[in-house]
C-alpha atoms as a PDB file:
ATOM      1  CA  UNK A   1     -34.369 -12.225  20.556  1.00  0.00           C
ATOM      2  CA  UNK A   2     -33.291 -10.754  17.189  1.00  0.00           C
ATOM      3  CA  UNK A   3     -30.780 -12.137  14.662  1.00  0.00           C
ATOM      4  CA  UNK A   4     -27.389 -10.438  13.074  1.00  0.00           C
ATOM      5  CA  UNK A   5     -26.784 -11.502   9.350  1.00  0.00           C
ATOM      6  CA  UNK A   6     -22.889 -11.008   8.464  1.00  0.00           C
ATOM      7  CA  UNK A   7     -22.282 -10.906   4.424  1.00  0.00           C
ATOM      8  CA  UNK A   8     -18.735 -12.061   3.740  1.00  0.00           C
ATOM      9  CA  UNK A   9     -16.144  -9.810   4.766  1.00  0.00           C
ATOM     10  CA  UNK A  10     -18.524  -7.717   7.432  1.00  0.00           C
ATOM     11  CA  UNK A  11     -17.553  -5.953  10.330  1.00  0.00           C
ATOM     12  CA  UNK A  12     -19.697  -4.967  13.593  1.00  0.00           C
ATOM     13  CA  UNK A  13     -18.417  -2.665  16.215  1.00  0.00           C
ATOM     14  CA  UNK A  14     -19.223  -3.909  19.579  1.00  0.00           C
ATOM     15  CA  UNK A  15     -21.011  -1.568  21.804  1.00  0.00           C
ATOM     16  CA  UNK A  16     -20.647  -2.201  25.219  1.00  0.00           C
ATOM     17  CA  UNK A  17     -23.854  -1.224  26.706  1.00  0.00           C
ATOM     18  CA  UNK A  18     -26.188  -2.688  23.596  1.00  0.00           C
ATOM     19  CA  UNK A  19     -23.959  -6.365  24.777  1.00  0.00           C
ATOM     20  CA  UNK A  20     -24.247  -6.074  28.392  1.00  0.00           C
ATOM     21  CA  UNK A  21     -26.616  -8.820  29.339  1.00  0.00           C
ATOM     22  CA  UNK A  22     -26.658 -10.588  25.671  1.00  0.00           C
ATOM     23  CA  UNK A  23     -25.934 -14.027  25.110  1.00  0.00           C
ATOM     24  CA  UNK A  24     -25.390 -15.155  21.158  1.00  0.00           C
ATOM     25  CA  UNK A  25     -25.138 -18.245  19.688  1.00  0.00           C
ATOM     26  CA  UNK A  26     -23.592 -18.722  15.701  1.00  0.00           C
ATOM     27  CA  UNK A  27     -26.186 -20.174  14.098  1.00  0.00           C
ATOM     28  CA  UNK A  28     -24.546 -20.273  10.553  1.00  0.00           C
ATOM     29  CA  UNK A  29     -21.344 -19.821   9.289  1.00  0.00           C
ATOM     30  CA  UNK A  30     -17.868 -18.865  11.156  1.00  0.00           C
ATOM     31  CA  UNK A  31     -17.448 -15.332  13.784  1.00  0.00           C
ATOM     32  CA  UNK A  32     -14.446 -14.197  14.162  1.00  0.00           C
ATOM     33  CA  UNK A  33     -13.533 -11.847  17.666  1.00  0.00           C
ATOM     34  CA  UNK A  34     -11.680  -8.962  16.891  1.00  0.00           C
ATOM     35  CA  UNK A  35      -9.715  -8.144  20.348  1.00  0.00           C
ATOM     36  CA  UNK A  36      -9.409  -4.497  22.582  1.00  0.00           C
ATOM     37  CA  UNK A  37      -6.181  -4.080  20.766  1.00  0.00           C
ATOM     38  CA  UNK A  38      -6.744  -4.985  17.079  1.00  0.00           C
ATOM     39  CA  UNK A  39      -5.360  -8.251  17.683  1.00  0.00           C
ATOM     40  CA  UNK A  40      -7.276 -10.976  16.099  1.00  0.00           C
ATOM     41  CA  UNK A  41      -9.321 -12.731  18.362  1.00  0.00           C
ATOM     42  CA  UNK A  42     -10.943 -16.824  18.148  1.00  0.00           C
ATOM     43  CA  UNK A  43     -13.202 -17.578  15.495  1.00  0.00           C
ATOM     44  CA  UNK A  44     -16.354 -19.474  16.504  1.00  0.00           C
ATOM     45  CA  UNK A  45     -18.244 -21.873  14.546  1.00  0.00           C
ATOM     46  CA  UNK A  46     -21.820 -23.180  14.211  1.00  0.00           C
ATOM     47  CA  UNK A  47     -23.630 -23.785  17.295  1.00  0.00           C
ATOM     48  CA  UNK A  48     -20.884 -21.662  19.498  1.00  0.00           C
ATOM     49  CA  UNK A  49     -22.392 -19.328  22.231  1.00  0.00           C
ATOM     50  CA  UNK A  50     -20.488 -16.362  23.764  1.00  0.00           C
ATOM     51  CA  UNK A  51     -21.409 -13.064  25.583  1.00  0.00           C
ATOM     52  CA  UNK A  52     -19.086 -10.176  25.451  1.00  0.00           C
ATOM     53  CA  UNK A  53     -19.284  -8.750  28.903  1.00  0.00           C
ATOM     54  CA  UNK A  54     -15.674  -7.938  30.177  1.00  0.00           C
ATOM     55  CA  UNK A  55     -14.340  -9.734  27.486  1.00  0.00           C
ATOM     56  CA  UNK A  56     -12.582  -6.858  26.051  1.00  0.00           C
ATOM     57  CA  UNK A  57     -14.138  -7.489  22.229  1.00  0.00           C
ATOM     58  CA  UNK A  58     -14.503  -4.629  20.002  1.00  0.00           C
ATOM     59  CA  UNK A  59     -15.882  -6.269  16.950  1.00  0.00           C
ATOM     60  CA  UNK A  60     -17.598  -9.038  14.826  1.00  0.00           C
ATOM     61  CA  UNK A  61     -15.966 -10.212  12.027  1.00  0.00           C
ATOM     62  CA  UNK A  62     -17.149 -12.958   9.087  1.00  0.00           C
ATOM     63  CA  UNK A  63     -14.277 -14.296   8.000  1.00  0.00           C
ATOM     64  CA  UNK A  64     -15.861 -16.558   5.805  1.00  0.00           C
ATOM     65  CA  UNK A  65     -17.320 -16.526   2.383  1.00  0.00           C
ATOM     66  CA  UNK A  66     -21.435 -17.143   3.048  1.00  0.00           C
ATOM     67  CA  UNK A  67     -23.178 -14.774   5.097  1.00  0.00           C
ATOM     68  CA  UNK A  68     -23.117 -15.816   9.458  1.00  0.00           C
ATOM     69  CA  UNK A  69     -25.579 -15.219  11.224  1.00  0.00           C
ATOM     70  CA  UNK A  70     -25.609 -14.666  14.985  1.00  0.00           C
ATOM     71  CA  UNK A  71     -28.999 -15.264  17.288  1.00  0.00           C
ATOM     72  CA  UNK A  72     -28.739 -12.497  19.736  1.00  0.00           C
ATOM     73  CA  UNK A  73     -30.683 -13.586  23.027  1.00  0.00           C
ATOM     74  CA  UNK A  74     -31.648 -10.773  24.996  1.00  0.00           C
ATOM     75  CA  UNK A  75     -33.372 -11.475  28.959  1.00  0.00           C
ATOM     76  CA  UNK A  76     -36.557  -9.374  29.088  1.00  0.00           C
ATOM     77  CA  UNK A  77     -39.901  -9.220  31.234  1.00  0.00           C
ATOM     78  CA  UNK A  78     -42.419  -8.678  28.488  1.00  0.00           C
ATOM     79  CA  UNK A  79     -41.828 -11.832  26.106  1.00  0.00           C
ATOM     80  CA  UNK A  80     -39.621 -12.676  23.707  1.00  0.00           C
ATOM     81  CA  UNK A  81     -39.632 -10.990  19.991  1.00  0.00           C
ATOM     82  CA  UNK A  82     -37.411 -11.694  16.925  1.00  0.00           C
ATOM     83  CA  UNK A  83     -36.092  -9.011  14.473  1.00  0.00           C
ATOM     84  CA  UNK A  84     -33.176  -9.140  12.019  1.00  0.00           C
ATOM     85  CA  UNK A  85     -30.450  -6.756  11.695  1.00  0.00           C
ATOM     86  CA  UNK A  86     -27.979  -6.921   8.650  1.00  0.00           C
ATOM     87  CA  UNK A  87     -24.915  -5.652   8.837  1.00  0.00           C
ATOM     88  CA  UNK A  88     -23.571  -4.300   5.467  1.00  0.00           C
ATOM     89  CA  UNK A  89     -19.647  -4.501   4.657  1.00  0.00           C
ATOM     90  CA  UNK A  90     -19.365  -3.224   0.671  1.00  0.00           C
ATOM     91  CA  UNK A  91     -19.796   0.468   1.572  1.00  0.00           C
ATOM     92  CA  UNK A  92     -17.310   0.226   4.504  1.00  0.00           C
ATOM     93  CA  UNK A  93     -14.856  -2.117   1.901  1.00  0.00           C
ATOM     94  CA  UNK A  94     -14.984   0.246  -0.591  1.00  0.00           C
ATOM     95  CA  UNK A  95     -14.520   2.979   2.280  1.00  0.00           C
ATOM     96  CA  UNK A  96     -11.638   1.571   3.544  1.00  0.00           C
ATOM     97  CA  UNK A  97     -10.068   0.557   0.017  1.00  0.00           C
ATOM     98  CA  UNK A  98     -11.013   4.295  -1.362  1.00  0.00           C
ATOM     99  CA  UNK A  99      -9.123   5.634   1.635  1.00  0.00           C
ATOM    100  CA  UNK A 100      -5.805   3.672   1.335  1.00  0.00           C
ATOM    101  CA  UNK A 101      -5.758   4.005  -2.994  1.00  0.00           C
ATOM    102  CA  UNK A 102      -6.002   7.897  -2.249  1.00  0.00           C
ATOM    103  CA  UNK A 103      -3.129   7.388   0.340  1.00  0.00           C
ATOM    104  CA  UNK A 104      -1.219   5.735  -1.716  1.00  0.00           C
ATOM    105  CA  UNK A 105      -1.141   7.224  -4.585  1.00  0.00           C
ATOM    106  CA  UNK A 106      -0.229  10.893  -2.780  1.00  0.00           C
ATOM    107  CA  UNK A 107       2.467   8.716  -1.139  1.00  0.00           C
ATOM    108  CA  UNK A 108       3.619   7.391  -4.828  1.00  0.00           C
ATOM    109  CA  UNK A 109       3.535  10.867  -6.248  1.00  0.00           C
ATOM    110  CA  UNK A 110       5.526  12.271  -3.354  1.00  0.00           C
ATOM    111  CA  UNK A 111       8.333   9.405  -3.320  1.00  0.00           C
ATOM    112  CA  UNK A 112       8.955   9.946  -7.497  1.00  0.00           C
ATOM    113  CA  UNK A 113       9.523  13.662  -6.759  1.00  0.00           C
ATOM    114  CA  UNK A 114      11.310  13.527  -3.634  1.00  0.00           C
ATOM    115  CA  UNK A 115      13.676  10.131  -5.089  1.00  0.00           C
ATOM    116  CA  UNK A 116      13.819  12.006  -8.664  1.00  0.00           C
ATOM    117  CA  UNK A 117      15.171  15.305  -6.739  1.00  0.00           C
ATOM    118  CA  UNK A 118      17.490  13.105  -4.410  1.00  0.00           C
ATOM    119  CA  UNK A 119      18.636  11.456  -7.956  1.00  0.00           C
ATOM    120  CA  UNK A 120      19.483  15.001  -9.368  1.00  0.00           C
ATOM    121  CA  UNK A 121      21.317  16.610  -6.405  1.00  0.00           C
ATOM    122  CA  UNK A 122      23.597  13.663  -6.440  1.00  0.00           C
ATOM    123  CA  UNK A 123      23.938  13.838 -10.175  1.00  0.00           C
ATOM    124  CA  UNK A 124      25.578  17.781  -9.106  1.00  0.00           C
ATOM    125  CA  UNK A 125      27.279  16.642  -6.704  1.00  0.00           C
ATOM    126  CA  UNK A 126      29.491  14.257  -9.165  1.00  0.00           C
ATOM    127  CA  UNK A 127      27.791  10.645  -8.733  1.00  0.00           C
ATOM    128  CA  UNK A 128      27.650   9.982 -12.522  1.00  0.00           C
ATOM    129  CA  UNK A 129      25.192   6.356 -12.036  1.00  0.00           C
ATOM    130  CA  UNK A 130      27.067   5.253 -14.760  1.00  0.00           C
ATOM    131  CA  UNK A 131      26.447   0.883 -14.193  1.00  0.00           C
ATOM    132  CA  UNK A 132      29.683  -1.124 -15.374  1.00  0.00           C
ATOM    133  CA  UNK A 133      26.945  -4.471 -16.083  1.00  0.00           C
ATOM    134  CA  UNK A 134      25.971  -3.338 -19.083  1.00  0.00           C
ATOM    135  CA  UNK A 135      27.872  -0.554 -19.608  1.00  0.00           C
ATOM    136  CA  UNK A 136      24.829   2.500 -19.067  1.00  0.00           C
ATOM    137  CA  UNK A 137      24.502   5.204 -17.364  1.00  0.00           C
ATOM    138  CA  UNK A 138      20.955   5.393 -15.351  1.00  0.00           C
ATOM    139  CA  UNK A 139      19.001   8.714 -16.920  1.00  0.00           C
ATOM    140  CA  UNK A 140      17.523  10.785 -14.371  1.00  0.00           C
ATOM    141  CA  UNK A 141      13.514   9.845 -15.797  1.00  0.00           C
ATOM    142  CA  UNK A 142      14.482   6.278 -14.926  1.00  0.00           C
ATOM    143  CA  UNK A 143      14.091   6.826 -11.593  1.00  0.00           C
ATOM    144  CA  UNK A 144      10.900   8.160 -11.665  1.00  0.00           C
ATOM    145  CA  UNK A 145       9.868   5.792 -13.323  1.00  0.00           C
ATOM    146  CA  UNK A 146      11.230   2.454 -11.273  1.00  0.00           C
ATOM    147  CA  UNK A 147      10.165   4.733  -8.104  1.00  0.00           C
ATOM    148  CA  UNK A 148       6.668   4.830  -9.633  1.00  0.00           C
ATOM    149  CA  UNK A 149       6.426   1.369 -10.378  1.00  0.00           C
ATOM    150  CA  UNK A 150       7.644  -0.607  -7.284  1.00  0.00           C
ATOM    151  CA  UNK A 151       5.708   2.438  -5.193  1.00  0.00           C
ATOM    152  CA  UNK A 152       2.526   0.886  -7.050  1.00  0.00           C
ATOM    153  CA  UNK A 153       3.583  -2.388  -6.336  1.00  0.00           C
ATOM    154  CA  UNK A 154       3.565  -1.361  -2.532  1.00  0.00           C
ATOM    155  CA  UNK A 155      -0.019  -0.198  -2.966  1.00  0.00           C
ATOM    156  CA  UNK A 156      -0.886  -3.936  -4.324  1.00  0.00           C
ATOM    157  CA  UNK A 157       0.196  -5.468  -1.387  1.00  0.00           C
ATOM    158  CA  UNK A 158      -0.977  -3.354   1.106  1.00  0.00           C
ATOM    159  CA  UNK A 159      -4.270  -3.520  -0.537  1.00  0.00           C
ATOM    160  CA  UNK A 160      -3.872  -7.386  -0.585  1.00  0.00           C
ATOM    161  CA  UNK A 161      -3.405  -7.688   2.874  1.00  0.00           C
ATOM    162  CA  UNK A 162      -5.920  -5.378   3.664  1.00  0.00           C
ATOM    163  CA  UNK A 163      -8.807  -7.394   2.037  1.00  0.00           C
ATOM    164  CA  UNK A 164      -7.527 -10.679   2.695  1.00  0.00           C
ATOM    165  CA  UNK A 165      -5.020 -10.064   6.994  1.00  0.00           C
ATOM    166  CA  UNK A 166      -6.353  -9.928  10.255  1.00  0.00           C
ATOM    167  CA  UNK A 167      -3.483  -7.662  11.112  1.00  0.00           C
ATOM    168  CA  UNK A 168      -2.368  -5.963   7.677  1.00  0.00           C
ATOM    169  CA  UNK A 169      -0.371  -2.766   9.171  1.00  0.00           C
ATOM    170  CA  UNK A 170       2.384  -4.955  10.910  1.00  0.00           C
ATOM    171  CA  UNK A 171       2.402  -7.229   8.184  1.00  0.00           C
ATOM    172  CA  UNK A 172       2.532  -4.976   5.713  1.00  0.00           C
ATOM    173  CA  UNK A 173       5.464  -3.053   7.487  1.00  0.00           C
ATOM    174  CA  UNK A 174       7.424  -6.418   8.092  1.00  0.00           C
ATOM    175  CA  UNK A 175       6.995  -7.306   4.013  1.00  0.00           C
ATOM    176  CA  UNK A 176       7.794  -4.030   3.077  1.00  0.00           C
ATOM    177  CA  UNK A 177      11.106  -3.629   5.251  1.00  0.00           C
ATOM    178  CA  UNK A 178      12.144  -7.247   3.981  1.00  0.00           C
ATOM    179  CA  UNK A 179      11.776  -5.917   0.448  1.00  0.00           C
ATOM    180  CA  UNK A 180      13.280  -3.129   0.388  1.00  0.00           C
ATOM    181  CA  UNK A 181      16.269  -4.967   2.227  1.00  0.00           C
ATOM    182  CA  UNK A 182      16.586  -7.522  -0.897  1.00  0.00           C
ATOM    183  CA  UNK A 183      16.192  -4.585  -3.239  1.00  0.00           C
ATOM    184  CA  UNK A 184      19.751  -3.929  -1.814  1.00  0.00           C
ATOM    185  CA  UNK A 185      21.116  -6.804  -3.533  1.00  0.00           C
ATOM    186  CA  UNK A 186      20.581  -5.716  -7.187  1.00  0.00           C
ATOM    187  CA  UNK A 187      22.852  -2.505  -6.451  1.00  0.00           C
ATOM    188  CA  UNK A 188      25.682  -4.584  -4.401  1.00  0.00           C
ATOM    189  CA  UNK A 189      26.442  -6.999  -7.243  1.00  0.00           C
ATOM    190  CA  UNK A 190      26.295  -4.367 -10.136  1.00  0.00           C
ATOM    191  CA  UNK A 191      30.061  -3.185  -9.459  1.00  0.00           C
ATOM    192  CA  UNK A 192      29.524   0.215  -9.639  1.00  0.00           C
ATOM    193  CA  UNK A 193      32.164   2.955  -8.155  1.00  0.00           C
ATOM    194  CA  UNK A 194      31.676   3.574  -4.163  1.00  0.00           C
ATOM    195  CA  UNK A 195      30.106   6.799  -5.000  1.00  0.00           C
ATOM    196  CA  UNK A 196      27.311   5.247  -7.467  1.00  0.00           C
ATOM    197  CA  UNK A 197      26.602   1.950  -5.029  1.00  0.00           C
ATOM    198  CA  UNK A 198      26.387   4.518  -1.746  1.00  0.00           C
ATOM    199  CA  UNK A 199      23.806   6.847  -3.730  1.00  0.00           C
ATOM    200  CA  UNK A 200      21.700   3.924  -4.930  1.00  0.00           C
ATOM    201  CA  UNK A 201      21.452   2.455  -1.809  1.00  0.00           C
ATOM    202  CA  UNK A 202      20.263   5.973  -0.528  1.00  0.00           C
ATOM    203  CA  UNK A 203      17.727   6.530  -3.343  1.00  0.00           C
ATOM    204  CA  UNK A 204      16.324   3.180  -2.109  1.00  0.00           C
ATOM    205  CA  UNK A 205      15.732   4.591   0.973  1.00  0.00           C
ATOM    206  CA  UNK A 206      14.154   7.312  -0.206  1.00  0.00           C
ATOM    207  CA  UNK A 207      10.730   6.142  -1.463  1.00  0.00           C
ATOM    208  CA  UNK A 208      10.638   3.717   1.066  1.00  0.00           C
ATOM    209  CA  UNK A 209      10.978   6.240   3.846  1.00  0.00           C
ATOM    210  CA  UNK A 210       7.703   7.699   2.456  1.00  0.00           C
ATOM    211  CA  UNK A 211       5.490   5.068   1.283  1.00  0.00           C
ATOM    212  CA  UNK A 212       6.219   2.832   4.306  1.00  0.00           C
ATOM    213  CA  UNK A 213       4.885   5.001   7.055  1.00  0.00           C
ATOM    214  CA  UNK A 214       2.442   6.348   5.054  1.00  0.00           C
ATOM    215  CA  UNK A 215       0.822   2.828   3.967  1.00  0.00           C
ATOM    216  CA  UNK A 216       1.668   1.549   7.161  1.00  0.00           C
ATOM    217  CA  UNK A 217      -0.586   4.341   9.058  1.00  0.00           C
ATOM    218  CA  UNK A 218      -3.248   3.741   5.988  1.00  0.00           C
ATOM    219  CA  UNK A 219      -3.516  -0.134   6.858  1.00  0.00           C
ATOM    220  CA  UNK A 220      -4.124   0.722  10.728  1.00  0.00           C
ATOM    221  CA  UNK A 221      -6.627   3.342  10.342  1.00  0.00           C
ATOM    222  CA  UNK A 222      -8.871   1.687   7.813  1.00  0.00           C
ATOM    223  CA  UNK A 223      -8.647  -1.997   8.934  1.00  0.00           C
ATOM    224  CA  UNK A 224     -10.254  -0.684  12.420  1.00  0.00           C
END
């Protein structure tokens, strides 16, 4: 019989053959069952017991903010003994977190060129941005700037839901399509010329088309 200690925020992969014949019971704080397919799974309380046999679990979770600990009961021939594992989650946090703030910041980097290049290929081709609200004309280092800033703002998020979703990649891809829809509105109402509204519209597409996917596929990888 050993024990499993769970600081807040931990994650244990299951392995199959180590939970074969094991029966647990939570003897403090919450579990949460992370599901086959990433989905999250029921989260048991004090007192619960469970065995993972054919259950299709991949992983422990502590969902809570005090460390769980599981009781891990284990049949055997010779006598029972108790040890303690703990399970550490900062280095895998800051693993994770490390690995989507590099992500997104070459994501960032490449939407500002790629949206600032977009900006100035339209500029040649005519569009002159000029905004009747106000009566300016949008420079070209404007929209490196706005790209840079909302890109950021994407990173926030998806490293909010990272820390704090069960399933952050399809959130995050839901809340970022839904904002970059309403970012439409701005441009509509501004009663620009046809040519200025159309390439607007496009230059929103632009960064989203790269920091979307590329958070998106950040969010899956490192919340596994």
């Amino acid at each position: 019989m050993r024990t499993l200690a769970l600081p807040r925020g931990a994650r244990v992969a299951v392995v199959a053959a180590q939970w074969r014949d094991v029966f647990a019971v939570v003897t403090r704080g919450r579990v949460q069952l992370e599901l086959r397919d990433g989905e999250p799974g029921p989260v048991l309380g004090r007192d619960a017991g469970f065995w993972l046999r054919g259950t299709g679990v991949r992983a422990l979770r502590n969902p809570g903010r005090r460390t769980a600990r599981i009781r891990i009961i284990t049949p055997t021939t010779g006598g029972t003994t108790m040890t303690t594992t703990h399970a550490t989650a900062a280095p895998t946090r800051t693993h994770r977190f490390r690995g989507l703030a590099r992500t997104g910041l070459l994501a960032t980097l490449a939407a500002v060129v790629a949206t600032t290049l977009a900006a100035a290929l339209a500029g040649a081709a005519g569009v002159d941005f000029a905004i009747p609200d106000g009566g300016e004309t949008i420079p070209l280092p404007g929209f490196a700037v706005v790209t840079g800033f909302f890109s950021i703002i994407g990173v926030v998020i998806a490293a909010a839901l990272l820390r704090w979703s069960a399933r952050p990649a399809p959130v995050f891809l839901r809340t970022a399509l839904a904002l970059t829809v309403l970012s439409f509105a701005p441009v509509l109402l501004a009663g620009a010329d046809t040519g200025t509204t159309v390439a607007l519209l496009a230059l929103h597409l632009v960064p989203a088309a790269v920091m979307i996917p590329a958070l998106t596929r950040s969010l899956a990888t490192h919340s596994r």
